[in-house]
N, C-alpha and C. Protein backbone atom coordinates (compact mmCIF):
# COMPACT_ATOMS: atom_id res chain seq x y z
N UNK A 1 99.58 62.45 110.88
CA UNK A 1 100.79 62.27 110.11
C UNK A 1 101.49 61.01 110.60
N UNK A 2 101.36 60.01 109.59
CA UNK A 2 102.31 59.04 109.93
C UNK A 2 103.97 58.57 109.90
N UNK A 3 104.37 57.73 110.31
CA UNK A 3 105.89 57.77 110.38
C UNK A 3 106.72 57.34 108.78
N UNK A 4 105.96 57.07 107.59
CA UNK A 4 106.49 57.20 106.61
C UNK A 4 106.60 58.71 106.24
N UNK A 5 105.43 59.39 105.99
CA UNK A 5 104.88 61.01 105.78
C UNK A 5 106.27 61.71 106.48
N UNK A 6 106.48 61.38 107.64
CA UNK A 6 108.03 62.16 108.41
C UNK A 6 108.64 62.04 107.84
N UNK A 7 109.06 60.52 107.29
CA UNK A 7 110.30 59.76 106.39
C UNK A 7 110.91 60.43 105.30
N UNK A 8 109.25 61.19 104.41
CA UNK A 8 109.38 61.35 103.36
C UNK A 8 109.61 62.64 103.31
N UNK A 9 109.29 63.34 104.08
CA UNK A 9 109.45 64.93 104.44
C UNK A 9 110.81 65.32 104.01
N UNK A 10 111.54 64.29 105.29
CA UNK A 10 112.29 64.48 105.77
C UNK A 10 114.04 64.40 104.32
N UNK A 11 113.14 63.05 103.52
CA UNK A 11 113.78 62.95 102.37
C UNK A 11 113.62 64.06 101.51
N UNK A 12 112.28 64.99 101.32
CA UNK A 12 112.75 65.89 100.70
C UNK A 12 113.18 66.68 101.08
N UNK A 13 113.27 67.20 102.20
CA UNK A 13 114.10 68.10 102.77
C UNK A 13 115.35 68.49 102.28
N UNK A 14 115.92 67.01 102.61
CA UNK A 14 117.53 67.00 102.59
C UNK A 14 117.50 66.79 100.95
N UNK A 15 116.91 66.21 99.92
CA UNK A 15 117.13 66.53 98.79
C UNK A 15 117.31 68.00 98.26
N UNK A 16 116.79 68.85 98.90
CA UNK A 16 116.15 70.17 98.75
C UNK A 16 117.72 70.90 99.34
N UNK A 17 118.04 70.72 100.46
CA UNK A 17 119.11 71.23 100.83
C UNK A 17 120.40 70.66 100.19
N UNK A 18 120.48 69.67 99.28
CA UNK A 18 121.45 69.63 98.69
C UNK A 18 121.62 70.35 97.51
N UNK A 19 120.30 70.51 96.69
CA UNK A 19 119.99 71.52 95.88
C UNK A 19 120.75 72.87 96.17
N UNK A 20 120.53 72.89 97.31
CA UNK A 20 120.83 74.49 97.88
C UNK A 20 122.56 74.37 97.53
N UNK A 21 123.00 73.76 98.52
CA UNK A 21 124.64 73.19 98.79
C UNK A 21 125.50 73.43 97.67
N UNK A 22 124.39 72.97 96.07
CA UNK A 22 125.23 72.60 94.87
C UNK A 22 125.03 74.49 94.59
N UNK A 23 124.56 75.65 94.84
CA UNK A 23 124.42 76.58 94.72
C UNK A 23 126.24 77.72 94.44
N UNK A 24 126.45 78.32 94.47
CA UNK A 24 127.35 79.26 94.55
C UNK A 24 127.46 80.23 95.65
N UNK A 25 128.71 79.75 96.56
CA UNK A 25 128.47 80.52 97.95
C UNK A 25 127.56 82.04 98.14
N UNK A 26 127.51 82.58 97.35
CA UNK A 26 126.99 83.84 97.39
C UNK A 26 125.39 83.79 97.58
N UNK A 27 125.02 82.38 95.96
CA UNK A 27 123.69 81.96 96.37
C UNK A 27 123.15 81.25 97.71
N UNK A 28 124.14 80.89 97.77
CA UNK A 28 124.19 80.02 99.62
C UNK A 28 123.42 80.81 100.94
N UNK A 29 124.53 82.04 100.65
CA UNK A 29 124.37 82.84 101.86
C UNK A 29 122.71 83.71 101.99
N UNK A 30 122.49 84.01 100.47
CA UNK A 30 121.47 84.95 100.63
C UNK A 30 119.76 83.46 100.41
N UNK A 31 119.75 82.67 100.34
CA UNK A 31 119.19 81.47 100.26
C UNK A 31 119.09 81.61 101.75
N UNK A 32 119.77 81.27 102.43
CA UNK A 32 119.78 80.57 104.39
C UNK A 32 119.16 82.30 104.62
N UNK A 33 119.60 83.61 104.45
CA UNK A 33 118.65 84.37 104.73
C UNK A 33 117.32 84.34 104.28
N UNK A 34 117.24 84.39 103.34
CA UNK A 34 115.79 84.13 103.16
C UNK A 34 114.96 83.14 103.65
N UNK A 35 115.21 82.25 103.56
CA UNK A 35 115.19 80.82 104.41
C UNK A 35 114.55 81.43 106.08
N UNK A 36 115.76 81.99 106.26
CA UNK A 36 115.56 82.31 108.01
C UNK A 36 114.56 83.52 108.22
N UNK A 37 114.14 84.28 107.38
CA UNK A 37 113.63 85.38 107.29
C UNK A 37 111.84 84.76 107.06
N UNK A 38 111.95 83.82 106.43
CA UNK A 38 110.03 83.24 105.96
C UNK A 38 110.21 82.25 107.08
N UNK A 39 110.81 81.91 107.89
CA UNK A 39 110.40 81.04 109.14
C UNK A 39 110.23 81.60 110.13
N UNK A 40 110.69 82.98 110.18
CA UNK A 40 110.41 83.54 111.28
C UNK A 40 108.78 84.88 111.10
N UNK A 41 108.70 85.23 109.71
CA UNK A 41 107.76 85.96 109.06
C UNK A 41 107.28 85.85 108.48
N UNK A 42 107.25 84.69 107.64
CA UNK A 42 107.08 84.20 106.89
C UNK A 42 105.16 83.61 106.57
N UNK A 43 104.95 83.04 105.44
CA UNK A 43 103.49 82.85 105.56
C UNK A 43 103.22 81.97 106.45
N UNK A 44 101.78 81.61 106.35
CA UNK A 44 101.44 80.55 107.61
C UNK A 44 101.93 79.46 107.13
N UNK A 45 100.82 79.37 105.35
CA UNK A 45 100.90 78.15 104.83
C UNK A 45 101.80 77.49 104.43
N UNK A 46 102.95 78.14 104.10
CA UNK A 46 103.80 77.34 103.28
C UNK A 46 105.36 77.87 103.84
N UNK A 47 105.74 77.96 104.90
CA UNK A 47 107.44 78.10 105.37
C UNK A 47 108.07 77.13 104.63
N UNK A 48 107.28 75.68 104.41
CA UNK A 48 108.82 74.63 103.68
C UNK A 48 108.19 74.16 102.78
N UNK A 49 107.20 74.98 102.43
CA UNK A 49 106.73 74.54 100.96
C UNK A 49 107.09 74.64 99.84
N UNK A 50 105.85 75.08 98.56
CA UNK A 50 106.19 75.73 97.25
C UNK A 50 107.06 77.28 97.12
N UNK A 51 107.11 77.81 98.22
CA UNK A 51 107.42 79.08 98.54
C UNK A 51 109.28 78.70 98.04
N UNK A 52 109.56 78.11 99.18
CA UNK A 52 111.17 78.20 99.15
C UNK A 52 111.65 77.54 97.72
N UNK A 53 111.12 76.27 97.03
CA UNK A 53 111.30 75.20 96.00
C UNK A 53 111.23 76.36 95.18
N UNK A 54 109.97 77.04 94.92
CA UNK A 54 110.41 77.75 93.96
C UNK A 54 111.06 78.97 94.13
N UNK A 55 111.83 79.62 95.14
CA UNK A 55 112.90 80.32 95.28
C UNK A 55 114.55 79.89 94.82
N UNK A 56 114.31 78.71 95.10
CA UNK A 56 115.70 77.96 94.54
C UNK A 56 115.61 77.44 93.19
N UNK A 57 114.39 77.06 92.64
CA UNK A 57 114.67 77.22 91.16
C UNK A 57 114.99 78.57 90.82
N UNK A 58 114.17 79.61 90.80
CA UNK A 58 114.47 80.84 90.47
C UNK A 58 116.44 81.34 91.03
N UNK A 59 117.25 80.73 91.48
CA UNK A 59 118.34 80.99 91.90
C UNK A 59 119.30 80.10 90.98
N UNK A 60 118.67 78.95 90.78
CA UNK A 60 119.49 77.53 90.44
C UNK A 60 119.16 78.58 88.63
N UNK A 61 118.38 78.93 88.03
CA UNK A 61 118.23 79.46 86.73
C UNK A 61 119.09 80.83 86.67
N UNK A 62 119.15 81.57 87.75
CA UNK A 62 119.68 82.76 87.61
C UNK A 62 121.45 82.22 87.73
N UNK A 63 122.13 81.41 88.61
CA UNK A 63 123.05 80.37 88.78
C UNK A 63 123.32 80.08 86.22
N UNK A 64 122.41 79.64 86.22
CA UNK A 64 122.79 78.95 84.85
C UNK A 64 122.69 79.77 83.82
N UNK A 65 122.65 81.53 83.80
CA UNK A 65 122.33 82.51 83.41
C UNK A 65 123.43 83.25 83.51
N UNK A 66 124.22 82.89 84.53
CA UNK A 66 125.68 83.73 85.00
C UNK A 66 125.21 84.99 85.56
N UNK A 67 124.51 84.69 86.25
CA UNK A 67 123.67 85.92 87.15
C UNK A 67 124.13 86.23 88.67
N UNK A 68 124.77 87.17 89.40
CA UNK A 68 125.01 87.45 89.80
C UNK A 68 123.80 87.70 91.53
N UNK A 69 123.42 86.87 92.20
CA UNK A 69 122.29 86.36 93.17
C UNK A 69 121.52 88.35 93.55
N UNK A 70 122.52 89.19 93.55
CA UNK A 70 122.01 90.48 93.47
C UNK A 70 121.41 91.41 92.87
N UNK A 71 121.74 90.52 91.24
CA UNK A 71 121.31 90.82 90.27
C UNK A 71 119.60 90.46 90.00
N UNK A 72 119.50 89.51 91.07
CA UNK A 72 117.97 88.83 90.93
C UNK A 72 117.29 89.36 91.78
N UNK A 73 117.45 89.61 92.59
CA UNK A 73 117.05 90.23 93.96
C UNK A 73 116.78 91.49 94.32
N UNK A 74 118.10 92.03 94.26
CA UNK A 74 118.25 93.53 94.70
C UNK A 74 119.25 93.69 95.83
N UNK A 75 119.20 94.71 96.56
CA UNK A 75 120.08 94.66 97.60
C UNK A 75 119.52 94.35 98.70
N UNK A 76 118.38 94.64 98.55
CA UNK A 76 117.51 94.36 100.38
C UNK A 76 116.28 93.28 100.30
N UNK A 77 117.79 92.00 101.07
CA UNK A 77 116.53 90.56 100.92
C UNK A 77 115.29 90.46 101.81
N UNK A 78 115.13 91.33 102.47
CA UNK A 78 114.19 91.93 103.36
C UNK A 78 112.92 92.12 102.60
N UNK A 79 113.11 93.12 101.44
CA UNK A 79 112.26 93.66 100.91
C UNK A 79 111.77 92.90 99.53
N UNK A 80 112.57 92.08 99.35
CA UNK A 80 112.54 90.96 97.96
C UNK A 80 111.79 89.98 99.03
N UNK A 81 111.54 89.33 100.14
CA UNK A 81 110.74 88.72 100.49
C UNK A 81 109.67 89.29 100.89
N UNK A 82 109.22 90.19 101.75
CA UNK A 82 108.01 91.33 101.67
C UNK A 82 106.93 91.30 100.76
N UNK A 83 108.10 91.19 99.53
CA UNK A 83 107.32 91.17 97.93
C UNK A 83 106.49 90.32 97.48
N UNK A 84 107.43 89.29 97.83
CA UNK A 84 106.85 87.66 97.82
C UNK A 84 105.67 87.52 98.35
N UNK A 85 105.57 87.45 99.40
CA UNK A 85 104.75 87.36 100.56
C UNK A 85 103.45 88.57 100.85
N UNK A 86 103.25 89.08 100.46
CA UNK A 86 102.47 90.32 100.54
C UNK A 86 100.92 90.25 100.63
N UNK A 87 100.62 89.43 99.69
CA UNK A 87 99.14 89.18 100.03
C UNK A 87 98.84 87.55 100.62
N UNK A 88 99.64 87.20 101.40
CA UNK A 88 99.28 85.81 102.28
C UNK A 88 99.57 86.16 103.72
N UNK A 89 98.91 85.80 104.03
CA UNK A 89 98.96 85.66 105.83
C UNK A 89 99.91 85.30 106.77
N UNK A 90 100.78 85.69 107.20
CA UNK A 90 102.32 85.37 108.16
C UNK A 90 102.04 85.42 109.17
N UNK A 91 102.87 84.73 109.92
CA UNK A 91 103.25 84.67 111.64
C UNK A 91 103.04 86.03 112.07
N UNK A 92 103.67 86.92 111.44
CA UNK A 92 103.49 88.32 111.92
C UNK A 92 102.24 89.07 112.46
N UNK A 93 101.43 88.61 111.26
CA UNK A 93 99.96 89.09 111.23
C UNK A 93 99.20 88.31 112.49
N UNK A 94 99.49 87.22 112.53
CA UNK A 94 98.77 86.27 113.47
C UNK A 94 99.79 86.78 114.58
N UNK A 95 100.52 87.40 115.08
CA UNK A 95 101.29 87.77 116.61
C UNK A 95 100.44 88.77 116.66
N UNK A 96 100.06 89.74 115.82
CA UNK A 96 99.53 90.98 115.36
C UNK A 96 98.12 91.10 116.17
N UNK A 97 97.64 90.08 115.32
CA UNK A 97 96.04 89.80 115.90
C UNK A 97 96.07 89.20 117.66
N UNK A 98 96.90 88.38 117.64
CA UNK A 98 96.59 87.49 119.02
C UNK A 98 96.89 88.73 119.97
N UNK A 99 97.89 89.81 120.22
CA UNK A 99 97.88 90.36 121.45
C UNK A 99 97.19 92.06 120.92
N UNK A 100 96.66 91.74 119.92
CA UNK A 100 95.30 92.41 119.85
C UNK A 100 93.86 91.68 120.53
N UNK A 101 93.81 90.98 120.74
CA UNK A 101 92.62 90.38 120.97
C UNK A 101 92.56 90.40 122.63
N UNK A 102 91.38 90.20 123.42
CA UNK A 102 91.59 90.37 124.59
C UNK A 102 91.63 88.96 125.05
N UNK A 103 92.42 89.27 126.95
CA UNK A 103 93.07 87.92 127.32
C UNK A 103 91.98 86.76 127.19
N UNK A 104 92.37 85.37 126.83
CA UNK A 104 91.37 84.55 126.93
C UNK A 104 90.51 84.50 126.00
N UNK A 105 90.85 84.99 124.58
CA UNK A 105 89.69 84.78 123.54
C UNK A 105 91.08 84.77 122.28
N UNK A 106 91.98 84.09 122.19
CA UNK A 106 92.76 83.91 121.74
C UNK A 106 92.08 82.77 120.59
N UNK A 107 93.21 82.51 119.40
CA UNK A 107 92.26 81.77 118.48
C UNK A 107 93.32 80.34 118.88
N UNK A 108 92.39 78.70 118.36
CA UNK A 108 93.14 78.09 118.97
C UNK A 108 93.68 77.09 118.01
């Protein structure tokens, strides 16, 4: 990875989080949970990928719908990401496996 590739990351990033910003505090709050919830459990492949982009469209439409962020979701953002995520591979699974495995044959 070179030092433009960072540059550019880094530009979408913060494009991405302004996206968020222009949101409705309510969408705000439950966004940064979810957010914090797939970085910590989240899949392998994609924590700042297509995963979140298209979570915030799906918010930014429910936002232009007069939708109420609970109304999209449910009550337990726990279990609305679970959902998401269900048949891809997470951090979890891989903590899962590694201190299943015996010492010294760890994957690398």
């Amino acid at each position: 990875m070179g030092i433009q590739d960072i540059i550019e990351g880094k530009k979408q990033w913060r494009a991405h989080m302004a996206r968020v910003k222009a949101l409705p505090p309510d969408y705000q709050i439950v966004y940064k949970e979810i957010q914090r919830y797939m970085f910590k459990v989240g899949p392998v492949d994609s924590a700042d990928g297509p995963l979140l982009s298209g979570i915030l469209d799906f918010f930014e439409e429910g936002v232009s719908a007069d939708r109420g962020v609970l109304e999209l979701i449910g009550d337990d953002v726990a279990a609305f990401c679970d959902d998401l995520i269900k048949d891809s591979r997470t951090h979890a699974d891989l903590y899962q496996q590694s201190i299943g495995e015996k010492p010294g044959t760890a994957e690398k």
